[in-house]
C-alpha atoms as a PDB file:
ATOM      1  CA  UNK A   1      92.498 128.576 111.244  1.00  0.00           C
ATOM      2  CA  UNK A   2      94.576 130.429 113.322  1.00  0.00           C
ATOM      3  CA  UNK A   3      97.252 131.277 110.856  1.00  0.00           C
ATOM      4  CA  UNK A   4      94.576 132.748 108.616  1.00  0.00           C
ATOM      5  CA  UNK A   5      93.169 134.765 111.362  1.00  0.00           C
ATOM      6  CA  UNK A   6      96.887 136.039 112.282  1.00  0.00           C
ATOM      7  CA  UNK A   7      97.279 137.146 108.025  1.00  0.00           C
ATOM      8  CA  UNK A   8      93.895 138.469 108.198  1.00  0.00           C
ATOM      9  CA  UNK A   9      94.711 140.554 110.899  1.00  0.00           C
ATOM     10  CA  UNK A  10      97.712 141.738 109.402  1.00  0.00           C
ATOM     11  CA  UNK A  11      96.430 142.837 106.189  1.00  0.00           C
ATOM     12  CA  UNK A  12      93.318 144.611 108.162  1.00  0.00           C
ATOM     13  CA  UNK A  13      95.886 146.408 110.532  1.00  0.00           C
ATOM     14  CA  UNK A  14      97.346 147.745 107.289  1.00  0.00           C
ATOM     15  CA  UNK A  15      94.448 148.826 105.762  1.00  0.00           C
ATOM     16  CA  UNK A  16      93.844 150.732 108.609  1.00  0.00           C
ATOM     17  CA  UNK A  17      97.193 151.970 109.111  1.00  0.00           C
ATOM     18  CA  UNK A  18      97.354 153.243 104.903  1.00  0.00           C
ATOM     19  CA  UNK A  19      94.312 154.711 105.527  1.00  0.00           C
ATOM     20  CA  UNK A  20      92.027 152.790 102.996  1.00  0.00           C
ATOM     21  CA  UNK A  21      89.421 152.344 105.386  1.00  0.00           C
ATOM     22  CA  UNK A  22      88.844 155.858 105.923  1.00  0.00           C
ATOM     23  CA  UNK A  23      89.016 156.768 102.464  1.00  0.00           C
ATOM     24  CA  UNK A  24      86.951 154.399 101.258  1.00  0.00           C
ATOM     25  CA  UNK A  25      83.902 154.926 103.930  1.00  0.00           C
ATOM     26  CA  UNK A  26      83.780 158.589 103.267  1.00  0.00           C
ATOM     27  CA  UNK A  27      83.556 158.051  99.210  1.00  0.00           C
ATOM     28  CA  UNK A  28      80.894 155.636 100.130  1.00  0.00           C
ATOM     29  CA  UNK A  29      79.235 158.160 102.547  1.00  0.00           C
ATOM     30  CA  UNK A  30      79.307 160.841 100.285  1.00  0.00           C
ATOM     31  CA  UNK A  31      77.792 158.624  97.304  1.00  0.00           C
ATOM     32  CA  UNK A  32      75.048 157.769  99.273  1.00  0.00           C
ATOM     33  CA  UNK A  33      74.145 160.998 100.603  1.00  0.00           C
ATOM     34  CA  UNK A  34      74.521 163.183  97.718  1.00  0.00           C
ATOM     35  CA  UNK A  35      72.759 160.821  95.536  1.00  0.00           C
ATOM     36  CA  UNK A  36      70.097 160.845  98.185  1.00  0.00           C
ATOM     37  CA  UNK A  37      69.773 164.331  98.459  1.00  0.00           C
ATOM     38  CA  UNK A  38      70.048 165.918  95.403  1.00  0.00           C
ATOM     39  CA  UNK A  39      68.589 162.997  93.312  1.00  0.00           C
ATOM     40  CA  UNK A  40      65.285 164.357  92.371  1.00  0.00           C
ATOM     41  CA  UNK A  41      67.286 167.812  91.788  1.00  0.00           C
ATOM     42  CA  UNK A  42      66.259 167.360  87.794  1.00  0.00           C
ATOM     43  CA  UNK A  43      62.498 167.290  88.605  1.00  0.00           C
ATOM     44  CA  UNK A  44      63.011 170.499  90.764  1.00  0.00           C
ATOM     45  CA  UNK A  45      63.686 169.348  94.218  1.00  0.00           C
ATOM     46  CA  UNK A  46      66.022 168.347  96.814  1.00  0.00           C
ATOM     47  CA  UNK A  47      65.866 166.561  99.727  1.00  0.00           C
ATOM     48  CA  UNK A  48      65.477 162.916 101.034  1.00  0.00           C
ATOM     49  CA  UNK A  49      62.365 161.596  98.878  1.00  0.00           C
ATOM     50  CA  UNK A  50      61.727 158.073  97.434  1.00  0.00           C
ATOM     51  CA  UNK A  51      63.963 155.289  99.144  1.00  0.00           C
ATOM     52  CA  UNK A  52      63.210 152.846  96.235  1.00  0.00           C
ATOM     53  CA  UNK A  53      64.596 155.411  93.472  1.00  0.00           C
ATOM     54  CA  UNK A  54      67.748 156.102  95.692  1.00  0.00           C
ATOM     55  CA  UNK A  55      68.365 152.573  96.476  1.00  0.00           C
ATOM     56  CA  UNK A  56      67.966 151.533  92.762  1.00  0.00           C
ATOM     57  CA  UNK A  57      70.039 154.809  91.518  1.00  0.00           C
ATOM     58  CA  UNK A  58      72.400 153.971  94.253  1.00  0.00           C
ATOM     59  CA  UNK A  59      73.073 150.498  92.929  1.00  0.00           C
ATOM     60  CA  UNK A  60      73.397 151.762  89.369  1.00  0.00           C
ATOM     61  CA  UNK A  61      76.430 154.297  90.109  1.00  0.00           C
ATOM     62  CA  UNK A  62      77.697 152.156  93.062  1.00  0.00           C
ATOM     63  CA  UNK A  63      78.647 149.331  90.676  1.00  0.00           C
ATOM     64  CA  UNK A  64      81.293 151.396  88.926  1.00  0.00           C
ATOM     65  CA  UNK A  65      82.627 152.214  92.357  1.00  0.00           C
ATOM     66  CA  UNK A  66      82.813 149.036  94.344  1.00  0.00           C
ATOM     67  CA  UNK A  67      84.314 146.472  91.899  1.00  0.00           C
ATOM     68  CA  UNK A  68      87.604 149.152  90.857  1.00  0.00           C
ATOM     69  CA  UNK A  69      87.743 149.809  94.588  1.00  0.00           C
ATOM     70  CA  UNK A  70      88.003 146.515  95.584  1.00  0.00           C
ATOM     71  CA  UNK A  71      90.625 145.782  92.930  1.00  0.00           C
ATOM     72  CA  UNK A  72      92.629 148.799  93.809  1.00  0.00           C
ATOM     73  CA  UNK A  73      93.047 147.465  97.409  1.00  0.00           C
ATOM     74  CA  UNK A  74      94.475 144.000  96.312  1.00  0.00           C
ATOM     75  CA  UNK A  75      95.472 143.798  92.922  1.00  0.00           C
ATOM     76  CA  UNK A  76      99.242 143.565  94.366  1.00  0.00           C
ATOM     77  CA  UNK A  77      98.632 140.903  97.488  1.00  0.00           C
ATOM     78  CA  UNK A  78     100.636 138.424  96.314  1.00  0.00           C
ATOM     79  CA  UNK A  79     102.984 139.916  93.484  1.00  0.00           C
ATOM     80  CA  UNK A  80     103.738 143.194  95.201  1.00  0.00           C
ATOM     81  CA  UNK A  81     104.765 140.530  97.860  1.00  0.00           C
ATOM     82  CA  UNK A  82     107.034 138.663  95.766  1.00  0.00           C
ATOM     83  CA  UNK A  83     108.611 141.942  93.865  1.00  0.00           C
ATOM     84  CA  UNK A  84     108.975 142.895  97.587  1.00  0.00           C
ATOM     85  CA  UNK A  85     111.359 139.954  98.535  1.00  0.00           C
ATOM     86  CA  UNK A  86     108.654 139.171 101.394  1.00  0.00           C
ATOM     87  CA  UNK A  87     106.659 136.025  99.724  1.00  0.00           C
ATOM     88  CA  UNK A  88     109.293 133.997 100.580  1.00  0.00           C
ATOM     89  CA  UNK A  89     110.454 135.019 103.891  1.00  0.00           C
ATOM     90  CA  UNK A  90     106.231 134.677 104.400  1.00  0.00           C
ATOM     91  CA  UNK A  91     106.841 130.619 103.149  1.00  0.00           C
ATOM     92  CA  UNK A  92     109.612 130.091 105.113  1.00  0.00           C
ATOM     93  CA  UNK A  93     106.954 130.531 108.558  1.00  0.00           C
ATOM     94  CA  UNK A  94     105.328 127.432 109.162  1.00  0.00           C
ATOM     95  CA  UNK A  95     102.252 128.523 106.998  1.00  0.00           C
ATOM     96  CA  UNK A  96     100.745 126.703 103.910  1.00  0.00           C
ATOM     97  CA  UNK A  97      99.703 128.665 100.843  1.00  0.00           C
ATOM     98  CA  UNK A  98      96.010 128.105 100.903  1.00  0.00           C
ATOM     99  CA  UNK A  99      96.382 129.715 104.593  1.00  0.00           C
ATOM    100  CA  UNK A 100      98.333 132.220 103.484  1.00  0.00           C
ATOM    101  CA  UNK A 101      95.898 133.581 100.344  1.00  0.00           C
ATOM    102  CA  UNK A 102      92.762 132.492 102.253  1.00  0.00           C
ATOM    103  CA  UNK A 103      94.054 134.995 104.969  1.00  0.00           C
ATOM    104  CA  UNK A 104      94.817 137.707 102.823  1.00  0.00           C
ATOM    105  CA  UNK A 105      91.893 137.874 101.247  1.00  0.00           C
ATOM    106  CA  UNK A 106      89.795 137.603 104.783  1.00  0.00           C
ATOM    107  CA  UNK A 107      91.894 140.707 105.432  1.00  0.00           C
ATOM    108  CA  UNK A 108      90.681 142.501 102.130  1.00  0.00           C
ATOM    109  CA  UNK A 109      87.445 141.343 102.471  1.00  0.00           C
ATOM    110  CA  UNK A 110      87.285 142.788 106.205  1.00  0.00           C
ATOM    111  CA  UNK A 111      88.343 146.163 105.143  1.00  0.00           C
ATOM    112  CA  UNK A 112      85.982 146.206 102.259  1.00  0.00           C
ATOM    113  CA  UNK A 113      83.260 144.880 104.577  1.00  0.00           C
ATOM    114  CA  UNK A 114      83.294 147.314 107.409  1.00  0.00           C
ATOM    115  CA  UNK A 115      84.147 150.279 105.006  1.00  0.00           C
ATOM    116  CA  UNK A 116      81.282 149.087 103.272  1.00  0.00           C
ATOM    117  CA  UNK A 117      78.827 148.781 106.380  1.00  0.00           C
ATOM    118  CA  UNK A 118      80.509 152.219 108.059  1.00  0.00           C
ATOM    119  CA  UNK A 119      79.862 154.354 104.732  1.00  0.00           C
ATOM    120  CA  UNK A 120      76.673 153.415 103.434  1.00  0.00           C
ATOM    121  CA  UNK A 121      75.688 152.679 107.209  1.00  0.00           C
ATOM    122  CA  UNK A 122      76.278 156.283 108.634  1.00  0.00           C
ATOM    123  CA  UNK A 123      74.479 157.231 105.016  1.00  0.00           C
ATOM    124  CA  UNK A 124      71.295 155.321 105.858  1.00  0.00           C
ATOM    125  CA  UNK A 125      71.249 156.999 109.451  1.00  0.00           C
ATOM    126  CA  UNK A 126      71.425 160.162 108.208  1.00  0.00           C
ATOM    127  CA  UNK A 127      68.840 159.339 105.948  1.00  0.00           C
ATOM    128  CA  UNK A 128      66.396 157.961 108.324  1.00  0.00           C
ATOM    129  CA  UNK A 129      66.857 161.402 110.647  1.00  0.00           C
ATOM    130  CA  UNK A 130      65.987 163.322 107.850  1.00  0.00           C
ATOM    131  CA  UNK A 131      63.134 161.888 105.992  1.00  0.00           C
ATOM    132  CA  UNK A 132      59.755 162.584 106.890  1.00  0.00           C
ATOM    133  CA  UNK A 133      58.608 159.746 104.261  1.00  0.00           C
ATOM    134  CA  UNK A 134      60.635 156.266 105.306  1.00  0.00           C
ATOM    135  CA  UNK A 135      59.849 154.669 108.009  1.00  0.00           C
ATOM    136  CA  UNK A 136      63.054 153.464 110.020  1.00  0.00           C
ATOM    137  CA  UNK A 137      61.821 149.934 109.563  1.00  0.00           C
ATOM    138  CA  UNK A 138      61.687 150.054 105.564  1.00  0.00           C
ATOM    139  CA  UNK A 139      65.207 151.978 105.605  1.00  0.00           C
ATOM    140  CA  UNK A 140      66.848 149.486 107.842  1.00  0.00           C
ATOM    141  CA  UNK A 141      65.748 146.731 105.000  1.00  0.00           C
ATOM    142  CA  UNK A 142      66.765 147.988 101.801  1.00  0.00           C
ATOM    143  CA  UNK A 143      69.857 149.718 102.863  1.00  0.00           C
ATOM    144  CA  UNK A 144      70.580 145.977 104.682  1.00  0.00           C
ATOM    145  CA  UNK A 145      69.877 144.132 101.255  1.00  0.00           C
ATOM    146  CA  UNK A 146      71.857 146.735  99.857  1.00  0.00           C
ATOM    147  CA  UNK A 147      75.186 146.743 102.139  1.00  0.00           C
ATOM    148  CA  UNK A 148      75.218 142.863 101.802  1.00  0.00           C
ATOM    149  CA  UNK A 149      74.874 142.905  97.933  1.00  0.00           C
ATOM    150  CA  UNK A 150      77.619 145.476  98.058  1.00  0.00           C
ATOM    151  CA  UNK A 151      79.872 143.658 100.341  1.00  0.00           C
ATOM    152  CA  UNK A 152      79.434 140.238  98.117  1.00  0.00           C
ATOM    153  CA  UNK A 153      80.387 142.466  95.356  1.00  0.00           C
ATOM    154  CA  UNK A 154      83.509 143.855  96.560  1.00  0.00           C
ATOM    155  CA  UNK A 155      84.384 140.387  98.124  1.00  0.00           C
ATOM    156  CA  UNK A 156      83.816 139.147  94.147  1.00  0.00           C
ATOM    157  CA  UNK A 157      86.029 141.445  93.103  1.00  0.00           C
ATOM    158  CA  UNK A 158      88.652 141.148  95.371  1.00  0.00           C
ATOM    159  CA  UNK A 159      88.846 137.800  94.572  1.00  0.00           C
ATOM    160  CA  UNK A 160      89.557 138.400  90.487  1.00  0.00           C
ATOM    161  CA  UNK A 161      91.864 140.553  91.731  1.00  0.00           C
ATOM    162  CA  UNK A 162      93.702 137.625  93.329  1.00  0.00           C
ATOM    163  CA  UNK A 163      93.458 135.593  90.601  1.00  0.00           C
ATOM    164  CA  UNK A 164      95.550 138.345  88.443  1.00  0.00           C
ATOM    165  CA  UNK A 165      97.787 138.898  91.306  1.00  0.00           C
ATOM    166  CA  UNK A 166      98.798 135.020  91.578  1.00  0.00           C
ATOM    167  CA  UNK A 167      99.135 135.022  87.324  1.00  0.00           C
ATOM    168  CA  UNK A 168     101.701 138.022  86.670  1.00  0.00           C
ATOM    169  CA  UNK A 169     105.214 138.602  87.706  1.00  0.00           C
ATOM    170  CA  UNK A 170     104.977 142.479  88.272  1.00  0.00           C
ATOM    171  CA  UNK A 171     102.626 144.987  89.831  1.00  0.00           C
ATOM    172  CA  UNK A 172     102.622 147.288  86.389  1.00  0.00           C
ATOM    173  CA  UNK A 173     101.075 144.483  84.816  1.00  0.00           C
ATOM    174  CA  UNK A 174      98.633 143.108  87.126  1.00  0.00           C
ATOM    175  CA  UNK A 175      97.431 146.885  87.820  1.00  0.00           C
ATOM    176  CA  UNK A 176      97.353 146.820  83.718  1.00  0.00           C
ATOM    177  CA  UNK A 177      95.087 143.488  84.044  1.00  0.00           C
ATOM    178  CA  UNK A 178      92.877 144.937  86.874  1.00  0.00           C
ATOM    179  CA  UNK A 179      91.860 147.997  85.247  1.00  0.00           C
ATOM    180  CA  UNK A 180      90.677 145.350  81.630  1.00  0.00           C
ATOM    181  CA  UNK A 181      88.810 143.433  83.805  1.00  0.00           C
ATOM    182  CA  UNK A 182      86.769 146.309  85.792  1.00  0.00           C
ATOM    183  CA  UNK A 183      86.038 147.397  82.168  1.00  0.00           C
ATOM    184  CA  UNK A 184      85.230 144.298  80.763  1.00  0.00           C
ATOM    185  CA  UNK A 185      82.662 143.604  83.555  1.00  0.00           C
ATOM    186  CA  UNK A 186      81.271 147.434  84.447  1.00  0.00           C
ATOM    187  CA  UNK A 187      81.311 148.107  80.621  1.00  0.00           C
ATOM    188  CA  UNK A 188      81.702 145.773  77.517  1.00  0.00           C
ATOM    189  CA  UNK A 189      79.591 142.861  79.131  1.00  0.00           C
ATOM    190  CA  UNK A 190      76.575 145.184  78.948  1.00  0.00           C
ATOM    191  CA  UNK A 191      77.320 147.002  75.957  1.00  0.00           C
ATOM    192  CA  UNK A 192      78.095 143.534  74.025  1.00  0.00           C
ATOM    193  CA  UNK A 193      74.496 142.372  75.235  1.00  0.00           C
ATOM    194  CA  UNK A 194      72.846 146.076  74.297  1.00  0.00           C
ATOM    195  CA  UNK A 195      74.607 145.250  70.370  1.00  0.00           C
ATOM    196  CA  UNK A 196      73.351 141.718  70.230  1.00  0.00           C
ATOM    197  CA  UNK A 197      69.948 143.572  70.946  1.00  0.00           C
ATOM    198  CA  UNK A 198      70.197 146.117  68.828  1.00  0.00           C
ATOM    199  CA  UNK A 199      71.909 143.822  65.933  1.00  0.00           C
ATOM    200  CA  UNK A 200      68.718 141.679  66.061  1.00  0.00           C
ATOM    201  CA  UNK A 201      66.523 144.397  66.747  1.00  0.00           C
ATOM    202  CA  UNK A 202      65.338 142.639  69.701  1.00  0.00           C
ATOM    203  CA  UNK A 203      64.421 139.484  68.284  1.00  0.00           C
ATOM    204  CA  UNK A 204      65.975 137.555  71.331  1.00  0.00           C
ATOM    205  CA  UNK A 205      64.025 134.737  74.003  1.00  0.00           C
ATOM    206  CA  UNK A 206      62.699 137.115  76.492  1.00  0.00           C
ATOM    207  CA  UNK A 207      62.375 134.012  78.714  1.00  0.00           C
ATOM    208  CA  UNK A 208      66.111 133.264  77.870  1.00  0.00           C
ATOM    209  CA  UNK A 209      67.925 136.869  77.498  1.00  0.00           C
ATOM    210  CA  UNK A 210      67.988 137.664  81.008  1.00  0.00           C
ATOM    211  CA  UNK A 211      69.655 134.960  82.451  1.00  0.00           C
ATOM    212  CA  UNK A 212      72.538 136.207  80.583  1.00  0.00           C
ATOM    213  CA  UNK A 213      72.767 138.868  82.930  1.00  0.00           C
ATOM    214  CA  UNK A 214      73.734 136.038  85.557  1.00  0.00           C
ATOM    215  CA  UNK A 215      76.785 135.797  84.060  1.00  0.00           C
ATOM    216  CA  UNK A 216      78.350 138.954  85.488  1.00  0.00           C
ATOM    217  CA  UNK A 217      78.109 139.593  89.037  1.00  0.00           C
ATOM    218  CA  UNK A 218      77.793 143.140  88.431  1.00  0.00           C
ATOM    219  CA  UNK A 219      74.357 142.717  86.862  1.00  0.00           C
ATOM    220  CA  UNK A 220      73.806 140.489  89.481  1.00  0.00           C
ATOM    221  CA  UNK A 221      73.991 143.025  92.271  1.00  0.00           C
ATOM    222  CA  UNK A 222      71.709 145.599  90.713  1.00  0.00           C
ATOM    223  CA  UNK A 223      69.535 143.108  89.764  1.00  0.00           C
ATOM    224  CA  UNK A 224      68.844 142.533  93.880  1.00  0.00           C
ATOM    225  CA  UNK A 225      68.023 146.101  94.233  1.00  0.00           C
ATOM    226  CA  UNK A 226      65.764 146.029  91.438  1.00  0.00           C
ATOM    227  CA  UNK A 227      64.024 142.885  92.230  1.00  0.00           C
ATOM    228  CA  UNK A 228      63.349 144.297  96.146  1.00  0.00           C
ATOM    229  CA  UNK A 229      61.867 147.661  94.570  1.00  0.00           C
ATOM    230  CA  UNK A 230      59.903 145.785  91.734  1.00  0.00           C
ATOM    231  CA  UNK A 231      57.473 148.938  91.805  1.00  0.00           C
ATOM    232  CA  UNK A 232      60.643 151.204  90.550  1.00  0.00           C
ATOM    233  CA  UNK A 233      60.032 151.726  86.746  1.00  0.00           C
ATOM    234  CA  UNK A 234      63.587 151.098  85.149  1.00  0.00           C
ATOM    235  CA  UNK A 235      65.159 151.129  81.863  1.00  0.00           C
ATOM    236  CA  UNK A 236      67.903 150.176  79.658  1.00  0.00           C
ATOM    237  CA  UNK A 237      69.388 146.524  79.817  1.00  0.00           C
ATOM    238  CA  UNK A 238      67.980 146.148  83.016  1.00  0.00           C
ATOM    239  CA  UNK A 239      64.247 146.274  81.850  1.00  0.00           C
ATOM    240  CA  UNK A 240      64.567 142.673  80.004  1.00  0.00           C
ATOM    241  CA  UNK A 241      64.498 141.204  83.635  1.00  0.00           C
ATOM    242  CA  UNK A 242      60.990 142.135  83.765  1.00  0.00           C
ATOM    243  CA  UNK A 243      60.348 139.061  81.690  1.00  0.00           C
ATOM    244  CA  UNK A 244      61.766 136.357  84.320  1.00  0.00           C
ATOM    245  CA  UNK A 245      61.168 136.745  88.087  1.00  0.00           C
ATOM    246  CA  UNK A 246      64.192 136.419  89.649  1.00  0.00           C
ATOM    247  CA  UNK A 247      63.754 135.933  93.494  1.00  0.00           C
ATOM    248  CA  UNK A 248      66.035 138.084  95.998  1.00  0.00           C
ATOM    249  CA  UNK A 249      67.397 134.631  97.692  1.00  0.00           C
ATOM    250  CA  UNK A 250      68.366 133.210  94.132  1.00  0.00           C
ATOM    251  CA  UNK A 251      70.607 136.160  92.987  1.00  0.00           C
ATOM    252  CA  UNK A 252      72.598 135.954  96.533  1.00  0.00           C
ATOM    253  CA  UNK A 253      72.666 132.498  95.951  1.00  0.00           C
ATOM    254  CA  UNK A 254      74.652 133.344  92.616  1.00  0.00           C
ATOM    255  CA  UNK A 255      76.256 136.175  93.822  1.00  0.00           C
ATOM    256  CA  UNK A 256      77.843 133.937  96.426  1.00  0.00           C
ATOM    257  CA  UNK A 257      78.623 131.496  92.781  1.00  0.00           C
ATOM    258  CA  UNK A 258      80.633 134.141  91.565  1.00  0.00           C
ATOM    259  CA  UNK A 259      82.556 134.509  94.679  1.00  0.00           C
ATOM    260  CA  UNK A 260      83.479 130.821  95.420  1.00  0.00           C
ATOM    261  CA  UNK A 261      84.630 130.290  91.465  1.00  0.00           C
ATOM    262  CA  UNK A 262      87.002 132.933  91.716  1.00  0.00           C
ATOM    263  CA  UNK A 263      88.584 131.853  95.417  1.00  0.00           C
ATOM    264  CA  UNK A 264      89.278 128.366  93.815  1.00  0.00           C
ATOM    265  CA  UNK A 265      91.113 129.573  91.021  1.00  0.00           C
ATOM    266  CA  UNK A 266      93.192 132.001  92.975  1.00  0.00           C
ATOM    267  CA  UNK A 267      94.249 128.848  95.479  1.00  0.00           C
ATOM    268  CA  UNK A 268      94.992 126.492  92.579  1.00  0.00           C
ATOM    269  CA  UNK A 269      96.361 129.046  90.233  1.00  0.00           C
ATOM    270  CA  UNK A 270      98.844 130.104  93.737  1.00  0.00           C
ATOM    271  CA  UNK A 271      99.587 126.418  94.657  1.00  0.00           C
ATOM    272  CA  UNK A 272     100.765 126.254  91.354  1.00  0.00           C
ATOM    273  CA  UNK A 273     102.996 129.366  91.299  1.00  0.00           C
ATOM    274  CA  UNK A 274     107.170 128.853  91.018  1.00  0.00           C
ATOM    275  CA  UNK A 275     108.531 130.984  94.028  1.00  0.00           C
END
């Protein structure tokens, strides 16, 4: 446990140091805020309003964000490591593999974590100061719900990211591989269930249809936001939910699916990788 700790702290120390902690609080700052402020500016005002329709807005522009973040910091662990020269003198230390890609992605998910908490954090204090309509105590909830979804996202993420890292013999093409899968899961996977709607003209289970949203994690997260705010009117793919009840518990419980399915293919993919 201590060797992961030690890698963990390595890779957070660098995050710090390359400045990806910064960078990415502020853009998650600066999301939240803005989208908070000037959210309602299409209805002819501006100014901290409804926390359910910024929380659920929030979620539906955040999930572009997070996931292509979260890839950018650690598409290259481990093959920018080995292109490096460094992978080896890293095997030659007394350290297994599983310890060594366990601890690197500790350290990504640490600096997505606290970048995570520090951006949307100082955005929900700012919030609360400023709004004469949200109680402090309904604030600290959502936004909580929200940074923890968030965080499970990233953490998701990160961990495709390893599995493309451990697969591919050079950083072009795992950046290549990164940048498919983002789209694939932000994009297509919606779009390709919008078509089969629209191909059938909606002649689909309702009691079935939205438990294919379960199978991206993406959905998943803005389906937590939605489910919290049930009040919030919403529209698009996102509306078939409102045919199964899906609890708040349940979708962590699958977000936290989609993160363990990933880590175990990185480690076996890894332990299976010719050095």
């Amino acid at each position: 446990m201590n060797d992961i700790i030690t890698v963990a702290n390595k890779e957070f120390r660098d995050g710090l140091r390359n400045r990806w902690v910064s960078a990415i609080s502020i853009i998650f700052a600066l999301l939240a805020i803005g989208l908070a402020y000037f959210g309602s500016a299409a209805a002819g005002r501006v100014g901290f309003t409804s926390l359910s329709s910024t929380i659920v807005s929030l979620s539906s522009l955040a999930v572009f964000i997070i996931p292509l973040i979260a890839m950018m910091l650690s598409y290259d662990s481990i093959v920018g490591e080995d292109e490096n020269g460094t992978l080896l003198l890293l095997m030659a230390y007394p350290l297994s593999r599983w310890q060594l890609l366990l601890g690197k992605m500790l350290g990504h998910g640490a600096i997505m974590a606290f970048s995570t908490l520090l951006g949307f954090g100082a955005a929900a204090l700012i919030m609360g100061s400023f709004s004469a309509t949200t109680s402090w105590s309904e604030l600290s909830v959502a936004f909580f719900l929200f940074i923890v979804s968030a965080i499970l996202l990233g953490w998701v993420f990160i961990a495709f990211a390893y599995i493309i890292s451990v697969s591919v013999a050079e950083k072009s093409k795992a950046a290549g591989i990164a940048l498919v899968t983002w789209f694939m899961f932000v994009l297509v996977f919606d779009l390709g269930l919008l078509g089969l709607l629209v191909t059938t003209q909606g002649d689909v289970n309702p009691q079935l249809f939205p438990y294919l949203l379960l199978l991206n994690p993406t959905d998943i997260f803005r389906l937590i936001s939605i489910t919290y705010f049930a009040s919030e009117q919403v529209t698009g793919l996102m509306a078939v939910t409102q045919h199964v009840q899906f609890s708040t518990s349940t979708l962590f419980l699958y977000l936290l699916l989609w993160l363990v399915m990933p880590t175990a293919i990185a480690l076996t993919l890894f332990n299976r990788r010719e050095l």
